[in-house]
Protein backbone atom coordinates (compact mmCIF):
# COMPACT_ATOMS: atom_id res chain seq x y z
CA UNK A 1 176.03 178.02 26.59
CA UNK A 2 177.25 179.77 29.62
CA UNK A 3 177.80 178.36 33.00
CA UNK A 4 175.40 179.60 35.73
CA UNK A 5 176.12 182.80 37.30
CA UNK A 6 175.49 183.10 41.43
CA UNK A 7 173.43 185.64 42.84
CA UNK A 8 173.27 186.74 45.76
CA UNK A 9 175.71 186.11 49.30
CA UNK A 10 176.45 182.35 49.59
CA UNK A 11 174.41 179.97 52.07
CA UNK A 12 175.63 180.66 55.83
CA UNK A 13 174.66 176.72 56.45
CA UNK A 14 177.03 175.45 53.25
CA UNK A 15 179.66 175.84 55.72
CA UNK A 16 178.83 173.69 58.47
CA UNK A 17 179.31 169.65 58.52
CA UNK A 18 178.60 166.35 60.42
CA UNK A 19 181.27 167.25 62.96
CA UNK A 20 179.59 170.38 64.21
CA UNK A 21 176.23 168.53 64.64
CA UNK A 22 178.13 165.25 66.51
CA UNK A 23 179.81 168.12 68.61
CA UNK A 24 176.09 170.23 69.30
CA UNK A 25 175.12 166.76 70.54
CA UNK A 26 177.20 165.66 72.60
CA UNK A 27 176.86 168.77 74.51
CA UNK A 28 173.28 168.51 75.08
CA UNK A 29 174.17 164.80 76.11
CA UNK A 30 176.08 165.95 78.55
CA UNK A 31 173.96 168.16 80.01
CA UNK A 32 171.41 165.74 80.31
CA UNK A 33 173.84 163.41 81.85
CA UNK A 34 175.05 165.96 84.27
CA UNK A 35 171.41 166.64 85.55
CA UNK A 36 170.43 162.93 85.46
CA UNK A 37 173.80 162.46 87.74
CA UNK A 38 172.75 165.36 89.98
CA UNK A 39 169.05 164.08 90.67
CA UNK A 40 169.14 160.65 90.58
CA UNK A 41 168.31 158.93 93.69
CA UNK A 42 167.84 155.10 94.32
CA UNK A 43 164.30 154.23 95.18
CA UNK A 44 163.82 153.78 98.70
CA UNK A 45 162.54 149.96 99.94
CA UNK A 46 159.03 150.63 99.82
CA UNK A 47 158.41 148.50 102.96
CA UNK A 48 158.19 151.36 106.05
CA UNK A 49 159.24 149.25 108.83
CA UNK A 50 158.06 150.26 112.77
CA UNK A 51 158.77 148.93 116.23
CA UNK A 52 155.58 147.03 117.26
CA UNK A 53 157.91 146.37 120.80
CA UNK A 54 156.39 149.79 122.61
CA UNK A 55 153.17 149.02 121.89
CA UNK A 56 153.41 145.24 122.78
CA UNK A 57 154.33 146.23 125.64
CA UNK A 58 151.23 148.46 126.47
CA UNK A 59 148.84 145.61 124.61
CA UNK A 60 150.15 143.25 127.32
CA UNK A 61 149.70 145.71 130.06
CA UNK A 62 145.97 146.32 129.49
CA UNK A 63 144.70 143.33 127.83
CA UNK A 64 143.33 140.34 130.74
CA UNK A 65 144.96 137.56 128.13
CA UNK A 66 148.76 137.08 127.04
CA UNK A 67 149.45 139.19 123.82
CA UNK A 68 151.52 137.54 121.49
CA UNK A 69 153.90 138.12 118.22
CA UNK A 70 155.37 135.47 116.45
CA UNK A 71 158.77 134.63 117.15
CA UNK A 72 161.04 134.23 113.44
CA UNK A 73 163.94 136.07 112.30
CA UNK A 74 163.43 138.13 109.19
CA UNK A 75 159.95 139.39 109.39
CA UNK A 76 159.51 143.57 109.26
CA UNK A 77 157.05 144.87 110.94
CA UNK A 78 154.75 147.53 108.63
CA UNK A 79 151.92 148.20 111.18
CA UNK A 80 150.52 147.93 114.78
CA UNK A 81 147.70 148.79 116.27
CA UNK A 82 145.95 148.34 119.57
CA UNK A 83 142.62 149.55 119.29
CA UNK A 84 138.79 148.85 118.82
CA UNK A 85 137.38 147.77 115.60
CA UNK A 86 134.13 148.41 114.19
CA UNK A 87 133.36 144.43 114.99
CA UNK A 88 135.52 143.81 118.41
CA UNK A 89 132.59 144.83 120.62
CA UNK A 90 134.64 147.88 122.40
CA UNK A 91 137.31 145.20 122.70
CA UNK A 92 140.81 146.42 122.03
CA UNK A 93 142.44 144.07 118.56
CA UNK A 94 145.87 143.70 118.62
CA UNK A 95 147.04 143.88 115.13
CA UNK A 96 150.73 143.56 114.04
CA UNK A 97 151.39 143.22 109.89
CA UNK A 98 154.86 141.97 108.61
CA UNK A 99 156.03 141.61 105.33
CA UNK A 100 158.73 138.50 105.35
CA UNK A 101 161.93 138.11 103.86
CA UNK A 102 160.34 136.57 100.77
CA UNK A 103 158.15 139.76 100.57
CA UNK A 104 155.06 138.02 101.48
CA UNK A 105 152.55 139.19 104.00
CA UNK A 106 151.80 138.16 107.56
CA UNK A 107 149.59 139.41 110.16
CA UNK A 108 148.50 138.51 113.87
CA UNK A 109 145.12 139.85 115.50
CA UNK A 110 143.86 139.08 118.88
CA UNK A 111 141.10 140.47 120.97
CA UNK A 112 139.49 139.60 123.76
CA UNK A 113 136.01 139.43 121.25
CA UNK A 114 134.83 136.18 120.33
CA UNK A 115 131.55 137.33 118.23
CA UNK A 116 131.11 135.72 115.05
CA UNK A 117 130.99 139.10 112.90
CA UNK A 118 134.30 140.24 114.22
CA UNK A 119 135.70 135.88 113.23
CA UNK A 120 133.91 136.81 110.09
CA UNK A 121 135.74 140.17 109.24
CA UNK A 122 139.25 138.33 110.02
CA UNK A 123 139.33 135.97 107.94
CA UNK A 124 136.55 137.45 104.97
CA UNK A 125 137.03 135.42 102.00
CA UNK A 126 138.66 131.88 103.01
CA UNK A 127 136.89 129.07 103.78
CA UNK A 128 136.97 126.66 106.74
CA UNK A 129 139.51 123.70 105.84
CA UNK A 130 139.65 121.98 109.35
CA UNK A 131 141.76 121.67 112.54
CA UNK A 132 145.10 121.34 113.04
CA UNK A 133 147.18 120.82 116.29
CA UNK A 134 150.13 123.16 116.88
CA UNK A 135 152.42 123.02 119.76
CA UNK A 136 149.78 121.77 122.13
CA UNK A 137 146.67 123.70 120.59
CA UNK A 138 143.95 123.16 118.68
CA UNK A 139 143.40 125.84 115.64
CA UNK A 140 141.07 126.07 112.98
CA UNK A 141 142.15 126.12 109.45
CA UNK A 142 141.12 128.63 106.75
CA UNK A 143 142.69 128.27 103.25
CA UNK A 144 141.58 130.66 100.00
CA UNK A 145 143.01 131.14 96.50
CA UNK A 146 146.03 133.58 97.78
CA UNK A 147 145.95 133.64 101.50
CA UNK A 148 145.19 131.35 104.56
CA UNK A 149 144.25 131.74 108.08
CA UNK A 150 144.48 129.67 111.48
CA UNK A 151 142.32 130.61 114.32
CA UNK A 152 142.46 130.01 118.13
CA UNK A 153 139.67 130.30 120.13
CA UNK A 154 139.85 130.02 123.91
CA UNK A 155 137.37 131.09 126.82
CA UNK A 156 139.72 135.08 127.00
CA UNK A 157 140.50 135.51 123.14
CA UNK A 158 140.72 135.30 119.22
CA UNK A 159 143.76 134.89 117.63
CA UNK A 160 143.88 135.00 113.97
CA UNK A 161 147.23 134.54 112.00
CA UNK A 162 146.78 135.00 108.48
CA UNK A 163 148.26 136.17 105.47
CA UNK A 164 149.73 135.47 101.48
CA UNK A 165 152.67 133.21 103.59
CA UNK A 166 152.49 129.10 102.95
CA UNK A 167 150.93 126.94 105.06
CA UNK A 168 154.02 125.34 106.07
CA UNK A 169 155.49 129.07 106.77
CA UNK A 170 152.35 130.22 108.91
CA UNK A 171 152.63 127.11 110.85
CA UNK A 172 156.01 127.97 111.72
CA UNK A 173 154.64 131.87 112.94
CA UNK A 174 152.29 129.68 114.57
CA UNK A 175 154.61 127.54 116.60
CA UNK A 176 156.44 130.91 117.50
CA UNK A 177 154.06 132.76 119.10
CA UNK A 178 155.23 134.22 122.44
CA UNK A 179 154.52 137.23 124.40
CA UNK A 180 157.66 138.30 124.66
CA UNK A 181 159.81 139.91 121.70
CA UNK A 182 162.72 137.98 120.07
CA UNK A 183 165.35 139.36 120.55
CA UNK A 184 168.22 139.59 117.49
C-alpha cells in the first residue's frame, strides 16, 4: 500500500491558529470598548426640580388667605401650580409636589374652595381616620394603604397635605407650614 497522495493547493485556513482568533477579538473588544467609553453618559436624577418661590410669591399676592409651603430642609420641589381645577369652583389651587430626601412624595393644595367634590378629588381613595391637633389647629386625618392626608378647613380655605410620606413625617410638613420660604 501506498501513502495518500495530495491533490490540489493546500487549505489557506491550515495556517491560522488560536492566537490569530484571541488577537481578531480583542480588536473588536476594543472597539466596542472605545465606543461604549465615547457614549456613555450617567443617567441624570430623574427628579426635575423647580423654584415654586416665584410663583409663591404671586399665589400670595392674589389669593384673600395666607398661602403656605412647608418649612423642612431636604424636600425638592417637582411641580407648582396656581390655577383653577376642574372641582375648585373658578377658585385658584395652589399646588406644590416634592419628592423628599427619602424619595417619597409630598404635596400641599390650598384653595379658597371648600365644596365637597373638590375635598373629595384631594384626597380620592383614603378614608377619614379622625382629628388631630397640630400647632394650635385642628385637622382632619385621612390614612389609605400607601398614602395619607390631613385637611384644614377654615371659613377662607382648604388645605390638604398629603402624600406616600409617614404620618410622623407629614406631621412634621404640617407643623412647618409658613407663608414665607425657608431659606437654606
Amino acid at each position: 500500500m501506498s501513502a495518500p497522495i495530495p491533490t490540489g493547493k493546500p487549505n489557506a485556513r491550515m495556517g491560522q491558529t488560536v492566537s490569530d482568533m484571541v488577537l481578531s477579538l480583542a480588536i473588536v473588544l476594543g472597539v466596542i470598548g472605545a465606543i461604549m467609553l465615547v457614549t456613555w453618559r450617567p443617567t441624570p436624577d430623574p427628579v426635575r426640580e423647580i423654584d415654586p418661590i416665584p410663583l409663591l410669591a404671586f399665589a400670595n399676592s392674589q389669593a384673600d388667605f395666607p398661602v403656605l409651603v412647608p418649612q423642612i430642609a431636604g424636600l425638592r420641589a417637582t411641580s407648582a401650580r396656581w390655577e383653577p381645577t376642574k372641582y375648585s369652583q373658578n377658585d385658584p389651587v395652589w399646588h406644590v409636589g416634592y419628592v423628599t430626601a427619602e424619595e417619597e412624595y409630598l404635596e400641599i393644595t390650598q384653595s379658597a374652595a371648600s365644596n365637597e367634590e373638590y375635598l373629595i378629588n384631594e384626597i380620592a381613595g383614603i378614608t377619614a381616620e379622625g382629628e388631630k391637633s397640630i400647632a394650635g389647629q385642628d385637622w382632619l386625618v385621612f390614612d389609605g394603604s400607601d398614602s395619607r392626608a390631613f385637611v384644614h378647613v377654615t371659613p377662607d380655605s382648604t388645605t390638604v397635605l398629603s402624600g406616600t410620606v409617614s404620618a410622623a413625617e407629614l406631621e412634621a410638613a404640617v407643623a412647618s407650614l409658613a407663608s414665607t420660604p425657608l431659606v437654606e
